[in-house]
C-alpha atoms as a PDB file:
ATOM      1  CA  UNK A   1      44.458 -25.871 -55.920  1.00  0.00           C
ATOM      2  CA  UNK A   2      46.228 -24.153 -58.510  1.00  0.00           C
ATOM      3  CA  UNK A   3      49.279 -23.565 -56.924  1.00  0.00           C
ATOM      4  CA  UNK A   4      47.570 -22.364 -53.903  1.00  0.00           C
ATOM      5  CA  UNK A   5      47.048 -23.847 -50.417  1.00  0.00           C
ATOM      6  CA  UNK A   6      43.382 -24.269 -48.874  1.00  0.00           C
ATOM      7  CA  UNK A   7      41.087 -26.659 -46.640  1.00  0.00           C
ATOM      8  CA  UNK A   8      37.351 -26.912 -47.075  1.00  0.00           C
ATOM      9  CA  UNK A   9      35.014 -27.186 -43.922  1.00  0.00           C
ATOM     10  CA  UNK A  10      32.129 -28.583 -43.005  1.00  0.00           C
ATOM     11  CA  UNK A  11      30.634 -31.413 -40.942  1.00  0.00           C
ATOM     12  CA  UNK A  12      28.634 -34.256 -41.210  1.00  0.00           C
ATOM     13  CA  UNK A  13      25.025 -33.823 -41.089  1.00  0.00           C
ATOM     14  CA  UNK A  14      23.900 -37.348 -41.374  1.00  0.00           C
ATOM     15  CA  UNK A  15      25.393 -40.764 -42.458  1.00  0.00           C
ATOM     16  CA  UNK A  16      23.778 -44.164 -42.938  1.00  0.00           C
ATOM     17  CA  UNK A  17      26.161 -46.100 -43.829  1.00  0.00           C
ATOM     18  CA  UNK A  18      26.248 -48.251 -47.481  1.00  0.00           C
ATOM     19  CA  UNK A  19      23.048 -45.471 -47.895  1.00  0.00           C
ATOM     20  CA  UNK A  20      23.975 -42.372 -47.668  1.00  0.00           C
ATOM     21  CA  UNK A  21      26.041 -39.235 -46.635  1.00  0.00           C
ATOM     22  CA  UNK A  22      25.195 -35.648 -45.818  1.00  0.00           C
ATOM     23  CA  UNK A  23      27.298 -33.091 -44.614  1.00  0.00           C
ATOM     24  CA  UNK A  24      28.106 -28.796 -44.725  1.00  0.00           C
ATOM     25  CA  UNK A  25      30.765 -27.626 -46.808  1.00  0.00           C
ATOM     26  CA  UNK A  26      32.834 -24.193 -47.179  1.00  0.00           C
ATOM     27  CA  UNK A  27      35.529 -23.537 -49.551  1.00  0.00           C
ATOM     28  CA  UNK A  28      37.561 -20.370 -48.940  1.00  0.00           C
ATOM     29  CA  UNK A  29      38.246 -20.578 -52.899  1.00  0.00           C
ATOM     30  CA  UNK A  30      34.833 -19.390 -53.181  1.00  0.00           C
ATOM     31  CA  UNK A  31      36.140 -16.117 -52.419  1.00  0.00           C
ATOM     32  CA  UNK A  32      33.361 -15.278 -49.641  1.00  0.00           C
ATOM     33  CA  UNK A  33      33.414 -14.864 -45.997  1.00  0.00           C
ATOM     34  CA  UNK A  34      33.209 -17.995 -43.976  1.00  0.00           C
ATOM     35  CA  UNK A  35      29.730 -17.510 -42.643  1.00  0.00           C
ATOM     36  CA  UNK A  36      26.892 -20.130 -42.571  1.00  0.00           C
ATOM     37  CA  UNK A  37      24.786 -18.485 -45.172  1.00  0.00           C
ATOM     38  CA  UNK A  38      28.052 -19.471 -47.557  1.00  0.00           C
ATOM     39  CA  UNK A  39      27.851 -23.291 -46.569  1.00  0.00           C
ATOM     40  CA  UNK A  40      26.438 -26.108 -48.943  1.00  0.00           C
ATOM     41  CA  UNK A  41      24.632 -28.837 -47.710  1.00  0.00           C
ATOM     42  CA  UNK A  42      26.176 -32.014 -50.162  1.00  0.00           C
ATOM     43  CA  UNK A  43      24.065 -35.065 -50.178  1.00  0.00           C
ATOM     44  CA  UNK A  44      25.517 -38.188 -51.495  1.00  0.00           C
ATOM     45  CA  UNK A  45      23.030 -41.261 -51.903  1.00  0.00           C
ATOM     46  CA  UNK A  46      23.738 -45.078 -52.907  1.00  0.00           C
ATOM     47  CA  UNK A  47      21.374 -47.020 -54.218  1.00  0.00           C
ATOM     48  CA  UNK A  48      21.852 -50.388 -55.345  1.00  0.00           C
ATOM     49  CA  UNK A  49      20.322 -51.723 -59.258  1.00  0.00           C
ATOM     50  CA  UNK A  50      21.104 -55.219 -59.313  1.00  0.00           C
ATOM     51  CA  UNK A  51      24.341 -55.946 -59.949  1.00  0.00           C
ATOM     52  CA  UNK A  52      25.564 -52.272 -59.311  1.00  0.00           C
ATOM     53  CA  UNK A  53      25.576 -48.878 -56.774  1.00  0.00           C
ATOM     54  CA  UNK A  54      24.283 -45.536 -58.330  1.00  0.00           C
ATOM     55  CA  UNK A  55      25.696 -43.111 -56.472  1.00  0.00           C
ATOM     56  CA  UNK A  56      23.732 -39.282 -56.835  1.00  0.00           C
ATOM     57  CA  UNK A  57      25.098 -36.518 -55.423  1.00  0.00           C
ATOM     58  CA  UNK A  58      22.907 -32.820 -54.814  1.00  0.00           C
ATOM     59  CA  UNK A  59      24.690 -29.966 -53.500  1.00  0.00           C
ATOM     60  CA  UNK A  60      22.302 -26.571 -52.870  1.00  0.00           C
ATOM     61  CA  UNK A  61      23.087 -22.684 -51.961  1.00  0.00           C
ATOM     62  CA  UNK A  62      24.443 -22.053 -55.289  1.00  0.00           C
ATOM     63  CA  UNK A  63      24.797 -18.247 -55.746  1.00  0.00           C
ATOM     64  CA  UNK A  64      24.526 -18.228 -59.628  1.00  0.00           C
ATOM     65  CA  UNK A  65      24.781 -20.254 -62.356  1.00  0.00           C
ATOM     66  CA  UNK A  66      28.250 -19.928 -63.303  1.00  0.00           C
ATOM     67  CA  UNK A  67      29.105 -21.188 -59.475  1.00  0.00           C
ATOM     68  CA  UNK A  68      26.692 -24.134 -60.047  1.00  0.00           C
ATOM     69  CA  UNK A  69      28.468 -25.320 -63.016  1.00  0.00           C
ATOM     70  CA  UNK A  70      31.631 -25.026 -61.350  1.00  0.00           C
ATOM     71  CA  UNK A  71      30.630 -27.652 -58.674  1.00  0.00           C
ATOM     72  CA  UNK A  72      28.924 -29.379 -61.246  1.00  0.00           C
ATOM     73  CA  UNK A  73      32.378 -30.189 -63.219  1.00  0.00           C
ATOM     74  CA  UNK A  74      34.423 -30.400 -59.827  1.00  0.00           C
ATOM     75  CA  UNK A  75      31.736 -33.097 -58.776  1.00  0.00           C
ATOM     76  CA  UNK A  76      32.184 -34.883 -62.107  1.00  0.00           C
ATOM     77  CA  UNK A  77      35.893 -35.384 -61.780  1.00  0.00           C
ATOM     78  CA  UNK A  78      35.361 -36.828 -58.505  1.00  0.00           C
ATOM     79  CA  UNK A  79      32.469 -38.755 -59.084  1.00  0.00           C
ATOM     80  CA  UNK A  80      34.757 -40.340 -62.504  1.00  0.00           C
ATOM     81  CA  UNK A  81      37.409 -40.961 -60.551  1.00  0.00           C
ATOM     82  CA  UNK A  82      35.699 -42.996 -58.055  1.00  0.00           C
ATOM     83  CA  UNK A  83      33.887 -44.643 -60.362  1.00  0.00           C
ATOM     84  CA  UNK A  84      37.122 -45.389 -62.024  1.00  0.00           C
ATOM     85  CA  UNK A  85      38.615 -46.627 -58.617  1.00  0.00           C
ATOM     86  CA  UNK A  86      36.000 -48.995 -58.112  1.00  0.00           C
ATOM     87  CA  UNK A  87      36.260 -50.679 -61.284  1.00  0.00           C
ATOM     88  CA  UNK A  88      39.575 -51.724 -60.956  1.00  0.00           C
END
Protein backbone atom coordinates (compact mmCIF):
# COMPACT_ATOMS: atom_id res chain seq x y z
CA UNK A 1 0.00 0.00 0.00
CA UNK A 2 1.64 3.04 -0.91
CA UNK A 3 4.78 1.83 -1.83
CA UNK A 4 4.96 -0.25 1.19
CA UNK A 5 4.66 -4.01 1.82
CA UNK A 6 1.99 -5.47 4.41
CA UNK A 7 -0.54 -8.50 5.06
CA UNK A 8 -3.71 -8.13 7.07
CA UNK A 9 -4.82 -10.98 9.54
CA UNK A 10 -7.61 -12.37 10.74
CA UNK A 11 -9.81 -15.46 10.53
CA UNK A 12 -13.05 -16.49 9.74
CA UNK A 13 -15.58 -16.30 12.35
CA UNK A 14 -18.53 -17.65 10.55
CA UNK A 15 -19.60 -18.31 6.88
CA UNK A 16 -22.91 -19.41 5.39
CA UNK A 17 -22.40 -19.59 2.24
CA UNK A 18 -24.54 -17.35 -0.65
CA UNK A 19 -25.57 -15.61 3.10
CA UNK A 20 -23.03 -14.40 4.72
CA UNK A 21 -19.36 -13.92 5.94
CA UNK A 22 -17.77 -12.96 9.23
CA UNK A 23 -14.35 -12.90 10.10
CA UNK A 24 -11.32 -10.83 12.48
CA UNK A 25 -9.16 -8.52 10.82
CA UNK A 26 -5.71 -6.65 11.73
CA UNK A 27 -3.89 -4.32 9.59
CA UNK A 28 -0.34 -3.45 10.70
CA UNK A 29 -1.01 -0.06 8.64
CA UNK A 30 -3.07 0.83 11.49
CA UNK A 31 0.01 1.64 13.19
CA UNK A 32 -0.92 -0.36 16.55
CA UNK A 33 0.35 -3.40 18.16
CA UNK A 34 -1.03 -6.63 16.92
CA UNK A 35 -3.10 -7.50 19.93
CA UNK A 36 -6.77 -8.70 19.96
CA UNK A 37 -8.18 -5.57 21.42
CA UNK A 38 -6.85 -4.01 17.81
CA UNK A 39 -8.91 -6.64 15.70
CA UNK A 40 -12.25 -5.81 13.78
CA UNK A 41 -14.86 -8.11 13.51
CA UNK A 42 -16.13 -7.45 9.46
CA UNK A 43 -19.50 -8.80 8.70
CA UNK A 44 -20.50 -9.11 5.16
CA UNK A 45 -24.29 -10.11 4.48
CA UNK A 46 -26.18 -11.00 1.05
CA UNK A 47 -29.47 -10.68 0.72
CA UNK A 48 -31.31 -11.25 -2.30
CA UNK A 49 -34.33 -8.36 -3.71
CA UNK A 50 -35.71 -9.95 -6.61
CA UNK A 51 -33.78 -9.81 -9.38
CA UNK A 52 -30.58 -8.71 -7.40
CA UNK A 53 -27.95 -9.39 -4.14
CA UNK A 54 -27.49 -6.43 -1.64
CA UNK A 55 -24.51 -6.99 -0.17
CA UNK A 56 -23.97 -4.84 3.53
CA UNK A 57 -20.95 -4.85 5.09
CA UNK A 58 -20.40 -3.62 9.22
CA UNK A 59 -17.03 -3.51 10.53
CA UNK A 60 -16.80 -2.43 14.58
CA UNK A 61 -13.74 -1.46 17.08
CA UNK A 62 -13.23 1.75 15.41
CA UNK A 63 -10.92 3.90 17.61
CA UNK A 64 -12.18 7.36 16.34
CA UNK A 65 -13.87 8.83 13.77
CA UNK A 66 -11.25 9.73 11.46
CA UNK A 67 -10.25 5.73 11.50
CA UNK A 68 -13.96 4.94 10.79
CA UNK A 69 -14.06 6.97 7.76
CA UNK A 70 -10.98 5.55 6.60
CA UNK A 71 -12.51 1.99 6.44
CA UNK A 72 -15.52 3.51 5.37
CA UNK A 73 -13.83 4.79 1.91
CA UNK A 74 -11.43 1.63 1.75
CA UNK A 75 -14.77 -0.47 1.99
CA UNK A 76 -16.34 1.64 -0.75
CA UNK A 77 -13.65 1.02 -3.30
CA UNK A 78 -13.99 -2.54 -2.72
CA UNK A 79 -17.49 -2.84 -2.44
CA UNK A 80 -17.54 -0.60 -6.24
CA UNK A 81 -15.29 -2.69 -7.60
CA UNK A 82 -17.10 -5.80 -6.97
CA UNK A 83 -20.07 -4.47 -7.82
CA UNK A 84 -18.43 -3.43 -10.99
CA UNK A 85 -17.04 -7.06 -11.49
CA UNK A 86 -20.28 -8.54 -11.27
CA UNK A 87 -21.89 -6.51 -13.77
CA UNK A 88 -19.82 -7.38 -16.45
Amino acid sequence: MKGKPYEDKGIVLQFRPTRSLTFSHYSPMSGKPEVPANYHTVSIELEEEKDRTRVSLTQDNNPDEQARAHSQKNWETMLEGLKAFVEE
